[in-house]
C-alpha atoms as a PDB file:
ATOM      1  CA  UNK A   1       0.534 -34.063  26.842  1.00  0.00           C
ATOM      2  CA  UNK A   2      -2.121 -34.350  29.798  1.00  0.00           C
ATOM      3  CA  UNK A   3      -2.261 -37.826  30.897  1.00  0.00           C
ATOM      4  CA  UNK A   4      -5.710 -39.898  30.997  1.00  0.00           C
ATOM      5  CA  UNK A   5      -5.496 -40.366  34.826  1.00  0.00           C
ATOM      6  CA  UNK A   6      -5.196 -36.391  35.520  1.00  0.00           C
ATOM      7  CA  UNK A   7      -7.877 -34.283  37.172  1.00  0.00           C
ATOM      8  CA  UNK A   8     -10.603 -33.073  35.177  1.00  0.00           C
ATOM      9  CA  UNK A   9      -9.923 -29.395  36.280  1.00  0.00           C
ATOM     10  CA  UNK A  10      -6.452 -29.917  35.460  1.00  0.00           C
ATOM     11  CA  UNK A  11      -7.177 -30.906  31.914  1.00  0.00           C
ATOM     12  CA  UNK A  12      -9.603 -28.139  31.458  1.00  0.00           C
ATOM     13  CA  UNK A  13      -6.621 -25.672  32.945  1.00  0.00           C
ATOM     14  CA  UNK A  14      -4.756 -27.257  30.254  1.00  0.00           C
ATOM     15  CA  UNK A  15      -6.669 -26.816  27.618  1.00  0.00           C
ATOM     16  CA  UNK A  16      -7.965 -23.161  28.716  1.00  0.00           C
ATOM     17  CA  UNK A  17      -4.172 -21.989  29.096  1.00  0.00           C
ATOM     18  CA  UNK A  18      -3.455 -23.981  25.488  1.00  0.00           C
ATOM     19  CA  UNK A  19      -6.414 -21.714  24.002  1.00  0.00           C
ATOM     20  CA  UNK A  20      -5.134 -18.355  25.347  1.00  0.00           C
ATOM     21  CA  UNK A  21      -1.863 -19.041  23.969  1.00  0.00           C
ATOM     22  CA  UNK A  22      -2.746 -19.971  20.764  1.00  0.00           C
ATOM     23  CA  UNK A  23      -4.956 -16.805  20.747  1.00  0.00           C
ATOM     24  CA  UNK A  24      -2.527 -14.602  21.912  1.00  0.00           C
ATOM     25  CA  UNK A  25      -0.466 -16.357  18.793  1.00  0.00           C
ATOM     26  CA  UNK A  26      -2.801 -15.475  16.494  1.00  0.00           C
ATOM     27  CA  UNK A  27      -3.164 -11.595  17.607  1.00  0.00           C
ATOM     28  CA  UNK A  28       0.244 -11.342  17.176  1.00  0.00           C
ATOM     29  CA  UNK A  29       0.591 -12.828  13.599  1.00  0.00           C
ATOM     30  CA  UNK A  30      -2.993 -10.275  12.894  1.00  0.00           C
ATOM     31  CA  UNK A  31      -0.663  -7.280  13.922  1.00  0.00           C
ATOM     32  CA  UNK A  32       2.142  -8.592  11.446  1.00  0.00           C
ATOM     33  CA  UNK A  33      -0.446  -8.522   8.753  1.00  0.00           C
ATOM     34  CA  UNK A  34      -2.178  -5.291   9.608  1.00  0.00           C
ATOM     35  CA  UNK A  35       1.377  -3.548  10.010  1.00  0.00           C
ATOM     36  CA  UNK A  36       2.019  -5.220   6.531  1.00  0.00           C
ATOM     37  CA  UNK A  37      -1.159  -4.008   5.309  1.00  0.00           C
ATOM     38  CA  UNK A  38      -0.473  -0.486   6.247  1.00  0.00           C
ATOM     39  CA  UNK A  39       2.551  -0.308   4.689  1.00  0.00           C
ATOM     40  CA  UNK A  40       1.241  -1.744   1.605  1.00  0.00           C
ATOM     41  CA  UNK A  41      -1.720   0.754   1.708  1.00  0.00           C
ATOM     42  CA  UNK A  42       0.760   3.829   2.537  1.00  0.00           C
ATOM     43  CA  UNK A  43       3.078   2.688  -0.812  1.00  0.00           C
ATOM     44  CA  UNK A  44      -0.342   2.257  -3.111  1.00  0.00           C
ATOM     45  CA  UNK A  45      -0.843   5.996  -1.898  1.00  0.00           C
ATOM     46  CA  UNK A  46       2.574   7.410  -2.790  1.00  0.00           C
ATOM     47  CA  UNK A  47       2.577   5.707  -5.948  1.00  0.00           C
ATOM     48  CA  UNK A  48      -1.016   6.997  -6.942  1.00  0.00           C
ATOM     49  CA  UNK A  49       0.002  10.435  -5.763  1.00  0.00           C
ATOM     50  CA  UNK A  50       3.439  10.239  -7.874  1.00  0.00           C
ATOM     51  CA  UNK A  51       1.019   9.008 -10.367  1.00  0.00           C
ATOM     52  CA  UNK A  52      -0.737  12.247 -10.375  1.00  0.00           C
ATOM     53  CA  UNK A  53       1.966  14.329 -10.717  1.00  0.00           C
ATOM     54  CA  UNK A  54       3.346  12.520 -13.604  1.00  0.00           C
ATOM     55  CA  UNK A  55       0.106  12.792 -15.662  1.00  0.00           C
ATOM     56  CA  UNK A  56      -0.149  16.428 -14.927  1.00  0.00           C
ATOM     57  CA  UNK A  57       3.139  17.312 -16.053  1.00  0.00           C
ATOM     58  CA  UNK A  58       2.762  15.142 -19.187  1.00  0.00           C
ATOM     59  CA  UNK A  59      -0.375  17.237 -19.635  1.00  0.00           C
ATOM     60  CA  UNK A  60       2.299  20.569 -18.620  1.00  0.00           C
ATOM     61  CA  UNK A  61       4.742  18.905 -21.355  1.00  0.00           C
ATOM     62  CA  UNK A  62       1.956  18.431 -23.777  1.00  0.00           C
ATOM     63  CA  UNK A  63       0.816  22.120 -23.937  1.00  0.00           C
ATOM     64  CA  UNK A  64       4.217  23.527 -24.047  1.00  0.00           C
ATOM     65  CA  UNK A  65       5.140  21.326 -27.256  1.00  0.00           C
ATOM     66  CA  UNK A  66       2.107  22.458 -28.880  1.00  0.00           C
ATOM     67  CA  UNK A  67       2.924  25.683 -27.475  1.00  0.00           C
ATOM     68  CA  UNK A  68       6.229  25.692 -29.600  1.00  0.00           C
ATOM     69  CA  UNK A  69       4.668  24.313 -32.006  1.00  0.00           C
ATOM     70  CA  UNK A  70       2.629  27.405 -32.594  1.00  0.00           C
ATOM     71  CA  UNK A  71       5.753  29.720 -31.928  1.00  0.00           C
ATOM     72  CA  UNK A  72       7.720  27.883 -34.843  1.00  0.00           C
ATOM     73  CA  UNK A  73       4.682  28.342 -37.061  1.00  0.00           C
ATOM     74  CA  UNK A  74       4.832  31.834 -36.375  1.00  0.00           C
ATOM     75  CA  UNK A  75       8.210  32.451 -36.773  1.00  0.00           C
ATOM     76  CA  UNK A  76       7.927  31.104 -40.090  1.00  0.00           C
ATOM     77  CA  UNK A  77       5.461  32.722 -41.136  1.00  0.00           C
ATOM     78  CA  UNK A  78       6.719  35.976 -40.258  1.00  0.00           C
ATOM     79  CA  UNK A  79      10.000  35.113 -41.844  1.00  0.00           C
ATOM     80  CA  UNK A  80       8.362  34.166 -45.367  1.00  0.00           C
ATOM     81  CA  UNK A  81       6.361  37.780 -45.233  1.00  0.00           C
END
């Protein structure tokens, strides 16, 4: 703590040096977050694009039941005639 009797220039040193470091502080907890953030946004992407691929082979699984489906039918049908 500055004391009352110091020179003004001093105290305005003071508090000039006290403002860089708290901004310098403040950049470096910004990068924390915006590394955080990246990785956040890069795992939202992988799980969207795993996503993706999920629905379309549900949609891949979907067609080949019904596919089988059809086969079975067939067979049947060709057995009973």
């Amino acid at each position: 703590m500055q004391s009352q009797n110091s020179d003004p220039l001093d105290q305005l040193r003071y508090a000039i040096n006290d403002l860089i470091d708290r901004i310098k502080a403040q950049q470096q907890h910004n990068l924390i977050q915006d590394n955080r953030l990246s990785d956040h946004d890069r795992q939202i992407e992988e799980i969207e694009e795993s996503m993706e691929l999920f629905f379309r082979k549900i949609g891949q699984f979907e067609y080949l039941i019904g596919r089988n489906q059809e086969l079975e039918e067939k067979k049947d049908s060709y057995w009973r005639d």
